[in-house]
PDB file of N, CA and C in Angstrom:
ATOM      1  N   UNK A   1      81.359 123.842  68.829  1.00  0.00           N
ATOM      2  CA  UNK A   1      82.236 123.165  69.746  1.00  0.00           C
ATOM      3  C   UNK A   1      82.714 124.092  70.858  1.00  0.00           C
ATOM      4  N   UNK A   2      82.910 125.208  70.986  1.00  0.00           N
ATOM      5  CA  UNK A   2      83.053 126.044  71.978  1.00  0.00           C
ATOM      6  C   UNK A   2      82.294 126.596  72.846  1.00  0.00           C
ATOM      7  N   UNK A   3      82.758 126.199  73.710  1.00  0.00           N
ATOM      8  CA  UNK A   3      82.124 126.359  75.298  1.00  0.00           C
ATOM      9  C   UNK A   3      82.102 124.948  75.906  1.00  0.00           C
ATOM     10  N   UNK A   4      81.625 123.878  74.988  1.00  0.00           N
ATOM     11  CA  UNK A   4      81.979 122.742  75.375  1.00  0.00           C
ATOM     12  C   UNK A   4      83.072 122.176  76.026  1.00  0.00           C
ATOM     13  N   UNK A   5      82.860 120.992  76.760  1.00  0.00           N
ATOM     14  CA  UNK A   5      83.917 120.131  77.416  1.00  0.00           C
ATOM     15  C   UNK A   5      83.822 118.863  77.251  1.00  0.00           C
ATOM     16  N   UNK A   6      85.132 118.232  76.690  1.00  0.00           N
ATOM     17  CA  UNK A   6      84.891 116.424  76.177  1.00  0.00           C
ATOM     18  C   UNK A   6      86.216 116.008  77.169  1.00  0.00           C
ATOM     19  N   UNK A   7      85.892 114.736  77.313  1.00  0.00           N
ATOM     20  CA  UNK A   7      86.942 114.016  78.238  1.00  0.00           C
ATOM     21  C   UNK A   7      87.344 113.419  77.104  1.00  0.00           C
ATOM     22  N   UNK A   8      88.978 112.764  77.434  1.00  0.00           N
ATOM     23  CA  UNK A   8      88.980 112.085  76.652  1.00  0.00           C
ATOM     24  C   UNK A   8      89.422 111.144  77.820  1.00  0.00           C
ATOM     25  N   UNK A   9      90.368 109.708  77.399  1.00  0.00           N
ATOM     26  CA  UNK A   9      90.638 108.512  78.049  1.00  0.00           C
ATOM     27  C   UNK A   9      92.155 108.773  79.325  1.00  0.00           C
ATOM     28  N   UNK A  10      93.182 110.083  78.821  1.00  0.00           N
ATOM     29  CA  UNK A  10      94.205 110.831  79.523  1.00  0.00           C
ATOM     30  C   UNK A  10      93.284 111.552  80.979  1.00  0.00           C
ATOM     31  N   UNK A  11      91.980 111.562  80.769  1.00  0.00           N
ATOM     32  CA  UNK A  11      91.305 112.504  81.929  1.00  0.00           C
ATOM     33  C   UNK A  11      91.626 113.799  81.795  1.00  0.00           C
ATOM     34  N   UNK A  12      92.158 114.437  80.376  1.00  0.00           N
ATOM     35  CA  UNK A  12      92.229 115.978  80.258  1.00  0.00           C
ATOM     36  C   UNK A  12      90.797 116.768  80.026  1.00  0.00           C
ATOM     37  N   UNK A  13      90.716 117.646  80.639  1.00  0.00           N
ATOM     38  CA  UNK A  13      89.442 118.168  80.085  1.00  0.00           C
ATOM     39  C   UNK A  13      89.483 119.400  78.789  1.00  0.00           C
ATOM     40  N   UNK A  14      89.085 119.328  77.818  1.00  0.00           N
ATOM     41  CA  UNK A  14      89.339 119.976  77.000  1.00  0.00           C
ATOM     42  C   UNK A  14      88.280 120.818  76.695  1.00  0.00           C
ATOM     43  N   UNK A  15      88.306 122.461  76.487  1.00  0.00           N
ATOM     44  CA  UNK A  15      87.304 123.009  76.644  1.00  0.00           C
ATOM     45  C   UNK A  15      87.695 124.025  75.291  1.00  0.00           C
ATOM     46  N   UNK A  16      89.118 123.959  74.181  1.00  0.00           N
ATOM     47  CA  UNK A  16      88.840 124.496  73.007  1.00  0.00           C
ATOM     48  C   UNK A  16      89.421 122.973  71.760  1.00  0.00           C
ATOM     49  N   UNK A  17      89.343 123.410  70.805  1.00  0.00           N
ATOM     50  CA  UNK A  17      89.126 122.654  69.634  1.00  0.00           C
ATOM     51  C   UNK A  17      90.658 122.347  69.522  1.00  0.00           C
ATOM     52  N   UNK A  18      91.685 123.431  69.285  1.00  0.00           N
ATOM     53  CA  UNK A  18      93.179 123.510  69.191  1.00  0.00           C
ATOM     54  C   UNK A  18      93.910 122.420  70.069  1.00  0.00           C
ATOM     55  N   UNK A  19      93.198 122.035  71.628  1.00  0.00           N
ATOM     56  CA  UNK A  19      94.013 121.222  72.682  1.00  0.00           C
ATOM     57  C   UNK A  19      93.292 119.892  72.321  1.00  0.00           C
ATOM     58  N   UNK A  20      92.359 119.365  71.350  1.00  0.00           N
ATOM     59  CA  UNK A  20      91.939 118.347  71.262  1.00  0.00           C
ATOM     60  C   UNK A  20      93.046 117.661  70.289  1.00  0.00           C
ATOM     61  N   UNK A  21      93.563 118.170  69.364  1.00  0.00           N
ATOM     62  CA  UNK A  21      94.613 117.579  68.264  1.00  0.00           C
ATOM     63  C   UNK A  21      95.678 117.396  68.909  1.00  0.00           C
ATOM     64  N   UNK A  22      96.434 118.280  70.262  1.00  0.00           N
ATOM     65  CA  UNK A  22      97.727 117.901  71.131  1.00  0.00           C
ATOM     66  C   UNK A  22      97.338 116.545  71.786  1.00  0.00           C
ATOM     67  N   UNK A  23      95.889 116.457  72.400  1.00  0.00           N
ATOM     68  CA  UNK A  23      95.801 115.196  73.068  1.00  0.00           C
ATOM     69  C   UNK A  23      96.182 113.929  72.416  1.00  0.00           C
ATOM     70  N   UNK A  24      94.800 113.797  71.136  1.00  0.00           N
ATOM     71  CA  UNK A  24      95.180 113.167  70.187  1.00  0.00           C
ATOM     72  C   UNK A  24      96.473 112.392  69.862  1.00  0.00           C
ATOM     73  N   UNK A  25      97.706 113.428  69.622  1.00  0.00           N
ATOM     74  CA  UNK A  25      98.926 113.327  68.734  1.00  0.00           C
ATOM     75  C   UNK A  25      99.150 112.639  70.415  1.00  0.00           C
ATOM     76  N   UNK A  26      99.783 112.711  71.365  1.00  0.00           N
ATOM     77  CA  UNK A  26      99.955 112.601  72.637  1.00  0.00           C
ATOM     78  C   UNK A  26      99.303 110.738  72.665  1.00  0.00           C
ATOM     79  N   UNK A  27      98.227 110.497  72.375  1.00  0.00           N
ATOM     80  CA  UNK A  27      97.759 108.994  72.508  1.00  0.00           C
ATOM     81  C   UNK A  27      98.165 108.392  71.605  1.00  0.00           C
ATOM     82  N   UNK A  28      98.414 109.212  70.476  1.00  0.00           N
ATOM     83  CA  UNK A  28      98.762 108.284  69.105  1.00  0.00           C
ATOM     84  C   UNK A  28     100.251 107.896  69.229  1.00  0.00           C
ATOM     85  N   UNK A  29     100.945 108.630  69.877  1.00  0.00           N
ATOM     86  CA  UNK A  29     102.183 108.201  69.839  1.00  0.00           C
ATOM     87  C   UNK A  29     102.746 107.113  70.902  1.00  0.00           C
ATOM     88  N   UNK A  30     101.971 107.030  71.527  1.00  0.00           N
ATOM     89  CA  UNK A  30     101.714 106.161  73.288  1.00  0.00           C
ATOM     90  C   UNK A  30     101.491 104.734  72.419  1.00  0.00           C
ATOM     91  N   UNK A  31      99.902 104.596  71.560  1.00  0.00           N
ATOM     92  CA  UNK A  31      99.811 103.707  71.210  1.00  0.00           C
ATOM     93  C   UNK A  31     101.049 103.045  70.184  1.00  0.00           C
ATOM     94  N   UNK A  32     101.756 104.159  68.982  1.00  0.00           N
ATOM     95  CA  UNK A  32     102.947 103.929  68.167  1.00  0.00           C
ATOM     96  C   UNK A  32     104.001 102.941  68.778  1.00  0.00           C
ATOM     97  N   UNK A  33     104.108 103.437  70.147  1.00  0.00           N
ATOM     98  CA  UNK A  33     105.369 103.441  71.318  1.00  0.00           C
ATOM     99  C   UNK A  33     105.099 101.610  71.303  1.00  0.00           C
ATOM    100  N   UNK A  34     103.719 100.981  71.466  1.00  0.00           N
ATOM    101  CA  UNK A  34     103.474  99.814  71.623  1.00  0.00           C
ATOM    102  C   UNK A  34     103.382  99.670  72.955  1.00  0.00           C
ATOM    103  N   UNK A  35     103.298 100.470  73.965  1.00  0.00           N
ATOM    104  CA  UNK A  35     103.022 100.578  75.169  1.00  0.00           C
ATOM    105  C   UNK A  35     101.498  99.407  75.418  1.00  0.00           C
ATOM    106  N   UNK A  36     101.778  98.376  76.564  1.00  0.00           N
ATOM    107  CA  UNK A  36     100.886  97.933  76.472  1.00  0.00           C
ATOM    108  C   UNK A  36     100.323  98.241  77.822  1.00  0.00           C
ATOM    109  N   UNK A  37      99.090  97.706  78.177  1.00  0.00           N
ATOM    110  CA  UNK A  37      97.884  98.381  79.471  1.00  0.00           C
ATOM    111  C   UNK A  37      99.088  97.575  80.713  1.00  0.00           C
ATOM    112  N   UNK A  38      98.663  97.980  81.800  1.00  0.00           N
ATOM    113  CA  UNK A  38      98.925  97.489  82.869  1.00  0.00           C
ATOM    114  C   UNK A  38      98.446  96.489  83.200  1.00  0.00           C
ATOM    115  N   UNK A  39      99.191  95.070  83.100  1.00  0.00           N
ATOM    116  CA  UNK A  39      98.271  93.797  83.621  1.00  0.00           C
ATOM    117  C   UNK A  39      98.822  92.993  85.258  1.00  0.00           C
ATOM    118  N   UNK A  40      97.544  93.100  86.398  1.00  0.00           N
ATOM    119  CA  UNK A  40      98.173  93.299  87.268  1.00  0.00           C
ATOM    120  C   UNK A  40      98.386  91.581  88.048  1.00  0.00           C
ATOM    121  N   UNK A  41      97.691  90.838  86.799  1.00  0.00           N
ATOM    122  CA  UNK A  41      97.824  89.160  86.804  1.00  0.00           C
ATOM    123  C   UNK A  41      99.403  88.696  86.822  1.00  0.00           C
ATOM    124  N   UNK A  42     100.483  89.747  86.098  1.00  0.00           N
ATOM    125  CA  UNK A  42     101.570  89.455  85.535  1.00  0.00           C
ATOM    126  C   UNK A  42     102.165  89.915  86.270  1.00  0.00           C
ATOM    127  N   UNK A  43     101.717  90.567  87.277  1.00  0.00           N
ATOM    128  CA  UNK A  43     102.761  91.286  88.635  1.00  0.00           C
ATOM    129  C   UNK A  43     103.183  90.108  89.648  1.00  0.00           C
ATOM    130  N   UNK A  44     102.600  89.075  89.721  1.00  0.00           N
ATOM    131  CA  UNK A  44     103.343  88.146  90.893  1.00  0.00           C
ATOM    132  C   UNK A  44     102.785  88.535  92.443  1.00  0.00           C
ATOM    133  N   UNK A  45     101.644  88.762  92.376  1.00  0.00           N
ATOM    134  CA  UNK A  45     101.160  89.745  93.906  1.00  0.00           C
ATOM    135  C   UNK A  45     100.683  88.281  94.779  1.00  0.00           C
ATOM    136  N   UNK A  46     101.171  88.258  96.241  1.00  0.00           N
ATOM    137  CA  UNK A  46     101.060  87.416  96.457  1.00  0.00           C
ATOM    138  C   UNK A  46     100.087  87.948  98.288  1.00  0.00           C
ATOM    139  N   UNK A  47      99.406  87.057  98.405  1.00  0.00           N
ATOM    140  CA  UNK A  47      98.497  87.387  99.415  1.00  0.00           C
ATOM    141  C   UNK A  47      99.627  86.834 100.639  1.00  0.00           C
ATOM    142  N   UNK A  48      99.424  88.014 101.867  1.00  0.00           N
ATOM    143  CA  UNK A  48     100.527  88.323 102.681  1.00  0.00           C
ATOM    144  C   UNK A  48      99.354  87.720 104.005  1.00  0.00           C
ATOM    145  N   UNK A  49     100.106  86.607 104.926  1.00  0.00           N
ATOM    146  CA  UNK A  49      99.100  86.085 106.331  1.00  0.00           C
ATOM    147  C   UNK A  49      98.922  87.196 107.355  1.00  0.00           C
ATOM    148  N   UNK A  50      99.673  88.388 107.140  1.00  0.00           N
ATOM    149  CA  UNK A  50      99.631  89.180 108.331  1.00  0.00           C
ATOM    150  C   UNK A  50      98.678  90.426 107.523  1.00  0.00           C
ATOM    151  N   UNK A  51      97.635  89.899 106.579  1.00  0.00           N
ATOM    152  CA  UNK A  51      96.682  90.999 105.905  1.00  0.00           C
ATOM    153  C   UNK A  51      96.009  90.655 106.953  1.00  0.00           C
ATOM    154  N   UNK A  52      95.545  89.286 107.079  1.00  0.00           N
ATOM    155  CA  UNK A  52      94.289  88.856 107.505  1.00  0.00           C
ATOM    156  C   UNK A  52      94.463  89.149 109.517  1.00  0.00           C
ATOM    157  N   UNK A  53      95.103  89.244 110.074  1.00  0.00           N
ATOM    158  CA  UNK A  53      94.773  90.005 111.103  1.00  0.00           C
ATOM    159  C   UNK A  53      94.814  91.613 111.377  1.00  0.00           C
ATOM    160  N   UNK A  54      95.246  92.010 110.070  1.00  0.00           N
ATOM    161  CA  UNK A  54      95.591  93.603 110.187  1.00  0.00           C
ATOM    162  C   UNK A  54      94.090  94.042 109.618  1.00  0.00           C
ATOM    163  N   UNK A  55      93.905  93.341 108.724  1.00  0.00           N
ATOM    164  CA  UNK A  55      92.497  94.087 107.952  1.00  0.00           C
ATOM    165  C   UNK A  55      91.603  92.736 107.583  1.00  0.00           C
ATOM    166  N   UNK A  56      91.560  91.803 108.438  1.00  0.00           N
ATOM    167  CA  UNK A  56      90.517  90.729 108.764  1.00  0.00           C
ATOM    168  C   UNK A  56      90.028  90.129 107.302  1.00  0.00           C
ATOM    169  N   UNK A  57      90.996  90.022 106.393  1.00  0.00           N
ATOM    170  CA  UNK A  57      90.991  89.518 105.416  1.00  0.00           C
ATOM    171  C   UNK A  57      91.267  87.565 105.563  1.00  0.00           C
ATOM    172  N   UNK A  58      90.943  87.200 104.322  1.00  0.00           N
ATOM    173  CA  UNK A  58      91.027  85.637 103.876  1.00  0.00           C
ATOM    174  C   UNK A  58      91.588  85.608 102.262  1.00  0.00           C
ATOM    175  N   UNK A  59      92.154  84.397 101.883  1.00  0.00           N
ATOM    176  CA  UNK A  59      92.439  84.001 100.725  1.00  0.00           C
ATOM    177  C   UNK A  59      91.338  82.961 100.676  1.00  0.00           C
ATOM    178  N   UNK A  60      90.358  82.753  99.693  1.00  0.00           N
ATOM    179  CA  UNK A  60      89.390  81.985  99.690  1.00  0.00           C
ATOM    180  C   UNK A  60      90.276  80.958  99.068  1.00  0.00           C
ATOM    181  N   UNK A  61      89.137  79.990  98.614  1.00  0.00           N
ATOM    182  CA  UNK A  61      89.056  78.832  97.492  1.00  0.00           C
ATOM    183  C   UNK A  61      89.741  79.370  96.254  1.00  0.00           C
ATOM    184  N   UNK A  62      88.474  80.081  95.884  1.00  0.00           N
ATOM    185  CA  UNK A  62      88.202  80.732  94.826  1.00  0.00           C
ATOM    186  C   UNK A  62      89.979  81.648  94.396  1.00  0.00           C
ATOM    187  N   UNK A  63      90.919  82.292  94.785  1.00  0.00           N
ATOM    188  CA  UNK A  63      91.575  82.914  94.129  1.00  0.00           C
ATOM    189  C   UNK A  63      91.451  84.264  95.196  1.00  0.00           C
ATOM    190  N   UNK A  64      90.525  84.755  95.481  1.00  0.00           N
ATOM    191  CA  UNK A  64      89.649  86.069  96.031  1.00  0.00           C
ATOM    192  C   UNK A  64      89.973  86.182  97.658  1.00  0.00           C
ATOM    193  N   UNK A  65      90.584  87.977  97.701  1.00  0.00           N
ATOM    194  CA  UNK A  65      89.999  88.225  99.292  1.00  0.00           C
ATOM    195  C   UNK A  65      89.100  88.437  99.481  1.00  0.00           C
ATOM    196  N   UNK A  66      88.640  87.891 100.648  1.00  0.00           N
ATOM    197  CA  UNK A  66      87.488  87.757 101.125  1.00  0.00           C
ATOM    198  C   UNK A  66      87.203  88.602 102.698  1.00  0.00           C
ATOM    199  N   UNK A  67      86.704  89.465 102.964  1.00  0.00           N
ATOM    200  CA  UNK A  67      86.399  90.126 104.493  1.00  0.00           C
ATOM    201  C   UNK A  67      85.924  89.302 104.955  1.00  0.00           C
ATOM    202  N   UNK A  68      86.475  89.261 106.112  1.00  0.00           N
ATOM    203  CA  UNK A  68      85.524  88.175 107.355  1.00  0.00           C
ATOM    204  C   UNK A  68      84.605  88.659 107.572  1.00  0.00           C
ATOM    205  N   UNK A  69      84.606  89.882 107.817  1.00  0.00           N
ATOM    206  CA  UNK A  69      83.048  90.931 108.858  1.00  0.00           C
ATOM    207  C   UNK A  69      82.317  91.094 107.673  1.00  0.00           C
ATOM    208  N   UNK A  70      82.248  91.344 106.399  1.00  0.00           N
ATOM    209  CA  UNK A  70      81.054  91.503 105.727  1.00  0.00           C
ATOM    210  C   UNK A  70      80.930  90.427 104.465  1.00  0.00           C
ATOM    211  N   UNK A  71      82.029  89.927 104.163  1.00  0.00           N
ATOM    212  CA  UNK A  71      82.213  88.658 103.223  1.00  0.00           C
ATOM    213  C   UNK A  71      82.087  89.117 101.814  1.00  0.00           C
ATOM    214  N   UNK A  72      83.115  90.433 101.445  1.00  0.00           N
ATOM    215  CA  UNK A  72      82.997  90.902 100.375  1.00  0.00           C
ATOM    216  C   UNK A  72      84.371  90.130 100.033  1.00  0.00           C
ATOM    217  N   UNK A  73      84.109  90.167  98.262  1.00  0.00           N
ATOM    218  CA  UNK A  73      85.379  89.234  97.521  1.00  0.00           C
ATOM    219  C   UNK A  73      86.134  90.769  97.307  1.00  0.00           C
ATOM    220  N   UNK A  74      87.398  90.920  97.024  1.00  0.00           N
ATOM    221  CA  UNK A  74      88.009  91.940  96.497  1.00  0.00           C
ATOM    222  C   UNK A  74      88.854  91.074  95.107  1.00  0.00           C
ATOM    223  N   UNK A  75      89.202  91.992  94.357  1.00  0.00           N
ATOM    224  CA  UNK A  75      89.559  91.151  92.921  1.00  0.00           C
ATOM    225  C   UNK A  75      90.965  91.153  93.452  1.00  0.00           C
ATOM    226  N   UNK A  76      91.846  92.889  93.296  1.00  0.00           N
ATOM    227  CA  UNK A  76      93.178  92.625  93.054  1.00  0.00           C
ATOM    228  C   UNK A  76      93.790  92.375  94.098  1.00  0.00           C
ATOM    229  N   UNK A  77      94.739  92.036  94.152  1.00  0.00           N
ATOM    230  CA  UNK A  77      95.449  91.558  95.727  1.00  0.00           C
ATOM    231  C   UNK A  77      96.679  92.697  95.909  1.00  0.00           C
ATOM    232  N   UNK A  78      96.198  93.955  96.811  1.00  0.00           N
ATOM    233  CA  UNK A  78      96.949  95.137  96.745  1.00  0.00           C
ATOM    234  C   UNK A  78      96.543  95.062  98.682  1.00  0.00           C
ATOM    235  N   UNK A  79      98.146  95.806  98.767  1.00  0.00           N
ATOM    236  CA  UNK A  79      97.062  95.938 100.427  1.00  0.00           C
ATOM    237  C   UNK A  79      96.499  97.326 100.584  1.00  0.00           C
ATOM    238  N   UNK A  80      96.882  97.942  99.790  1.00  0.00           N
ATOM    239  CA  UNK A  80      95.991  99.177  99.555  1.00  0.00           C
ATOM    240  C   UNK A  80      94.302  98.879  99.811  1.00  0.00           C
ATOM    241  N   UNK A  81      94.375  98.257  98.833  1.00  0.00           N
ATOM    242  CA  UNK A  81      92.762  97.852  98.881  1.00  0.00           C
ATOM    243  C   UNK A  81      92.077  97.340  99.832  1.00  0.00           C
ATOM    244  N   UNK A  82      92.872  96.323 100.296  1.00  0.00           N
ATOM    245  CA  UNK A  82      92.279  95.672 101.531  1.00  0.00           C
ATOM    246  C   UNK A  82      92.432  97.022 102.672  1.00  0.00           C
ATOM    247  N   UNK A  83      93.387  97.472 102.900  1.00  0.00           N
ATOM    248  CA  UNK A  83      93.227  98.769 104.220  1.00  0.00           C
ATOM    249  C   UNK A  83      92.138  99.513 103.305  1.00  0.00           C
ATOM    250  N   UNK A  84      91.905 100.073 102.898  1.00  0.00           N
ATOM    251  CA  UNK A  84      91.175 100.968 101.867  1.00  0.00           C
ATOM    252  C   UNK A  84      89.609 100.729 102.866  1.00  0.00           C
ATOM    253  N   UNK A  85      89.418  99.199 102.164  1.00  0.00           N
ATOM    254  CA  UNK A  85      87.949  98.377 102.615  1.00  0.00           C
ATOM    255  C   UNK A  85      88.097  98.619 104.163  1.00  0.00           C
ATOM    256  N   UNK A  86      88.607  98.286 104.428  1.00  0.00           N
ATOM    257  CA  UNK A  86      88.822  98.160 105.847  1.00  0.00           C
ATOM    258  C   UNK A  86      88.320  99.350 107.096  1.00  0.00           C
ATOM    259  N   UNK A  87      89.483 100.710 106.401  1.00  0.00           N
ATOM    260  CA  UNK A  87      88.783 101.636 107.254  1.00  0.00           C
ATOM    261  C   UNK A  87      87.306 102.294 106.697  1.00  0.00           C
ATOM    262  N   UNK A  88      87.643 102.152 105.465  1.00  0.00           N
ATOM    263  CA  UNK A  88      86.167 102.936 105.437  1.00  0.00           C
ATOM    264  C   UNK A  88      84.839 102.115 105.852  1.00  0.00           C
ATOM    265  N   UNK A  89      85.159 100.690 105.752  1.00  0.00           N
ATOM    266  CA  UNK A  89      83.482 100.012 106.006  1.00  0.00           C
ATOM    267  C   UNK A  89      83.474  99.485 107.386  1.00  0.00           C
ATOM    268  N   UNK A  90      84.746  99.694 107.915  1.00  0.00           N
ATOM    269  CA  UNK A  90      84.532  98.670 109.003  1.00  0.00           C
ATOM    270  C   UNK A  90      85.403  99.989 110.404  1.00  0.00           C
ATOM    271  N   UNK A  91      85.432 100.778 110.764  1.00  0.00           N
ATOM    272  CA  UNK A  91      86.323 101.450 111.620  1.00  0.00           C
ATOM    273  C   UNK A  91      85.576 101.304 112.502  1.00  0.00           C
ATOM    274  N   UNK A  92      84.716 100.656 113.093  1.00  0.00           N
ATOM    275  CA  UNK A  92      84.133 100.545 114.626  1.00  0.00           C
ATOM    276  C   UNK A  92      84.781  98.897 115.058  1.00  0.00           C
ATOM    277  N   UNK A  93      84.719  98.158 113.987  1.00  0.00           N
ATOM    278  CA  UNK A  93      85.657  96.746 114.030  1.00  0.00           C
ATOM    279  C   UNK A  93      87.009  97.423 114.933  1.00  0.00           C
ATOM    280  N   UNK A  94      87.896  98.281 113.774  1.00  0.00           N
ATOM    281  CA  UNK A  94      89.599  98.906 113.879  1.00  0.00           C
ATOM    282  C   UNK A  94      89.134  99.141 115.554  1.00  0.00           C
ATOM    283  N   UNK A  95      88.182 100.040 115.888  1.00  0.00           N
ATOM    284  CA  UNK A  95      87.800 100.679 117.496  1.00  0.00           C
ATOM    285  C   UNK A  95      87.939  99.704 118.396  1.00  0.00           C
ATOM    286  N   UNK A  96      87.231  98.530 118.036  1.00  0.00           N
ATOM    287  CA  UNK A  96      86.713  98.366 119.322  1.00  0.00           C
ATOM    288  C   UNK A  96      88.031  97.058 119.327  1.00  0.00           C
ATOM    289  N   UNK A  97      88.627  96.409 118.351  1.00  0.00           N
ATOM    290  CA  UNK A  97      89.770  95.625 118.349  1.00  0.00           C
ATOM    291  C   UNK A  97      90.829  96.009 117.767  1.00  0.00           C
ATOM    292  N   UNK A  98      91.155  96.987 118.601  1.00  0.00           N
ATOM    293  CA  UNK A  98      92.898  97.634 118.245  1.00  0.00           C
ATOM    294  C   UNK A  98      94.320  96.693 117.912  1.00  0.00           C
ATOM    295  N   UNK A  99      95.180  96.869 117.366  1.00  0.00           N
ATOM    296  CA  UNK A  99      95.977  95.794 116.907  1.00  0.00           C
ATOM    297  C   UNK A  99      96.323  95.446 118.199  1.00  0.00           C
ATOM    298  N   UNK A 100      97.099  94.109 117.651  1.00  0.00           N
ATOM    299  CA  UNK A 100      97.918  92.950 119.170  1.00  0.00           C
ATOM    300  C   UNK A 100      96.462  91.603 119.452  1.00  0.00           C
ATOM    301  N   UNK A 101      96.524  91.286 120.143  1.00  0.00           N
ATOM    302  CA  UNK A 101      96.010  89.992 120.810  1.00  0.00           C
ATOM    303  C   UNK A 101      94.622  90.438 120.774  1.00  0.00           C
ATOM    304  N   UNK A 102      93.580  91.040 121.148  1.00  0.00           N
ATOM    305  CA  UNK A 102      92.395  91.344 120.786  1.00  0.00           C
ATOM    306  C   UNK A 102      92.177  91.043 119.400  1.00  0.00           C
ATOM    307  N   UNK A 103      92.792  91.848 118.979  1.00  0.00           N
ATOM    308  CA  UNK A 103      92.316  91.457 117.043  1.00  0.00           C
ATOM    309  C   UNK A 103      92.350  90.540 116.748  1.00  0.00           C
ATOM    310  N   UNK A 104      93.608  89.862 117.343  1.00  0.00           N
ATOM    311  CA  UNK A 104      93.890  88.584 116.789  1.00  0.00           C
ATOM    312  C   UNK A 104      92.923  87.461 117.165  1.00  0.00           C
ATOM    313  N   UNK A 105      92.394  87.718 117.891  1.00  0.00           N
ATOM    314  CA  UNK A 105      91.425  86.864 118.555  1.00  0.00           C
ATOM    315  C   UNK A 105      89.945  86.704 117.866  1.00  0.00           C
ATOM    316  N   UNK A 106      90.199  88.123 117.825  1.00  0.00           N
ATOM    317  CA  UNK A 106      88.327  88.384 116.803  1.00  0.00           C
ATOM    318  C   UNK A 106      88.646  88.386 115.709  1.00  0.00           C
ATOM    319  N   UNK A 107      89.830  88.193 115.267  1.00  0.00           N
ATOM    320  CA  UNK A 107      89.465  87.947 113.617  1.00  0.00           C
ATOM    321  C   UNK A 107      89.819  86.152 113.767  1.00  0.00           C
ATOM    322  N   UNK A 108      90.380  85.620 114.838  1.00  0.00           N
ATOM    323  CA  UNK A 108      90.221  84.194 114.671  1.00  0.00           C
ATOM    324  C   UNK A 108      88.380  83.686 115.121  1.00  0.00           C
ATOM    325  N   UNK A 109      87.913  84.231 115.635  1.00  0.00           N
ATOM    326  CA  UNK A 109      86.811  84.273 115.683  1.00  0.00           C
ATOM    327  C   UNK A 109      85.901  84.133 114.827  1.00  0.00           C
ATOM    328  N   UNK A 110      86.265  85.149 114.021  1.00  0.00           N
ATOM    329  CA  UNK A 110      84.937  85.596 112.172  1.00  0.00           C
ATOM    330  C   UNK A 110      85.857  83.996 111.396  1.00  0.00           C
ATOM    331  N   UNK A 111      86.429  84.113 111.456  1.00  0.00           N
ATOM    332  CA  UNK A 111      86.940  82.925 110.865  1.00  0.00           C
ATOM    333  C   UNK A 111      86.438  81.851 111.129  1.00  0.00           C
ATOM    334  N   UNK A 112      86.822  81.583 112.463  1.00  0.00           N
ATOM    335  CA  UNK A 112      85.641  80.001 112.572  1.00  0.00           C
ATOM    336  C   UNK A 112      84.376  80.540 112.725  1.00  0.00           C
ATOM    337  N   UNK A 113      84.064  81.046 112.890  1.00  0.00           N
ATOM    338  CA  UNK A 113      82.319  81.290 112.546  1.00  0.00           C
ATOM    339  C   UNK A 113      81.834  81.316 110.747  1.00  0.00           C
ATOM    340  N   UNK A 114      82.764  81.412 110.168  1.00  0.00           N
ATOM    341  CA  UNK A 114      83.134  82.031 108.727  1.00  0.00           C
ATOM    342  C   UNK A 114      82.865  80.690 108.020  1.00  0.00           C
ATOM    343  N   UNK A 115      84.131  79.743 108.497  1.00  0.00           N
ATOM    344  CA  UNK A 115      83.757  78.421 108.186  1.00  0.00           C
ATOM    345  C   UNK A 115      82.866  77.483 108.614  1.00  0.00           C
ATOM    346  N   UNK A 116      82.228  77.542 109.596  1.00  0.00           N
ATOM    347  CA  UNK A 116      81.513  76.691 109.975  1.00  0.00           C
ATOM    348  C   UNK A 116      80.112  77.238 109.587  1.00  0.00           C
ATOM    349  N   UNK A 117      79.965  78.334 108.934  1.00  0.00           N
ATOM    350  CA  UNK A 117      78.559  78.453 107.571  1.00  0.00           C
ATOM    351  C   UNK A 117      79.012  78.001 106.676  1.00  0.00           C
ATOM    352  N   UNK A 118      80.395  77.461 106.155  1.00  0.00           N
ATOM    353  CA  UNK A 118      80.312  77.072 104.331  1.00  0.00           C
ATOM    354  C   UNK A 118      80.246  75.300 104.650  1.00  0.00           C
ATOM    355  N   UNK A 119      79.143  75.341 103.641  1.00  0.00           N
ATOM    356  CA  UNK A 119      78.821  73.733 103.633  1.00  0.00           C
ATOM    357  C   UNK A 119      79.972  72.881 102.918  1.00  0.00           C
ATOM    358  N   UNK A 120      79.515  71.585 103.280  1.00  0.00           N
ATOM    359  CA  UNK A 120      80.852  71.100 102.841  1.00  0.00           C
ATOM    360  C   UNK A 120      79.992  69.955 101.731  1.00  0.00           C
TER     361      UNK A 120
END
């Protein structure tokens, strides 16, 4: 076992035998505690109208944000995520339609173009 390195589920990296039993005792007592996972259904997150011209987002049908410019679903409804998507896949979009009345325009734009591909 030495020299080795095991992950465990904390993301510690453990590289002797002695720090594997602290982790251990450390989860076991977490689980004891009755600590339950983070459920982010039970948070009340509610999709905000001023996403969708800031980061050209939609609330579908479906439950799901939806990007106008590439028509990806996103699961959780964080605006993290949506800016997240946003600058990294799309920053020539952010360029060339800076916030205010431009944006607003081209993301009313992807929109009706958006809908008028979904069949009815």
């Amino acid at each position: 076992m030495q020299g080795k390195s095991f992950k465990l589920r904390e993301q510690a990296i453990i590289t002797k035998p002695h720090e594997i039993s602290s982790v251990l005792l450390r989860s076991a007592a977490s689980m004891a505690s009755g600590r339950k996972k983070r459920r982010t259904e039970e948070e009340n997150r509610k999709f905000h109208q001023d996403w969708k011209e800031s980061f050209a987002f939609i609330y579908n049908r479906d439950g799901l944000q939806t990007c106008l410019i590439c028509h990806e679903k996103l699961v959780h409804n964080k605006k993290s995520n949506l800016e997240r998507h946003f600058i990294t896949k799309h920053i020539q979009f952010a360029g060339k339609y800076p916030t205010g009345e431009e944006r607003k325009k081209a993301v009313e734009e992807l929109q009706k173009n958006s809908n008028s591909q979904i069949p009815c």
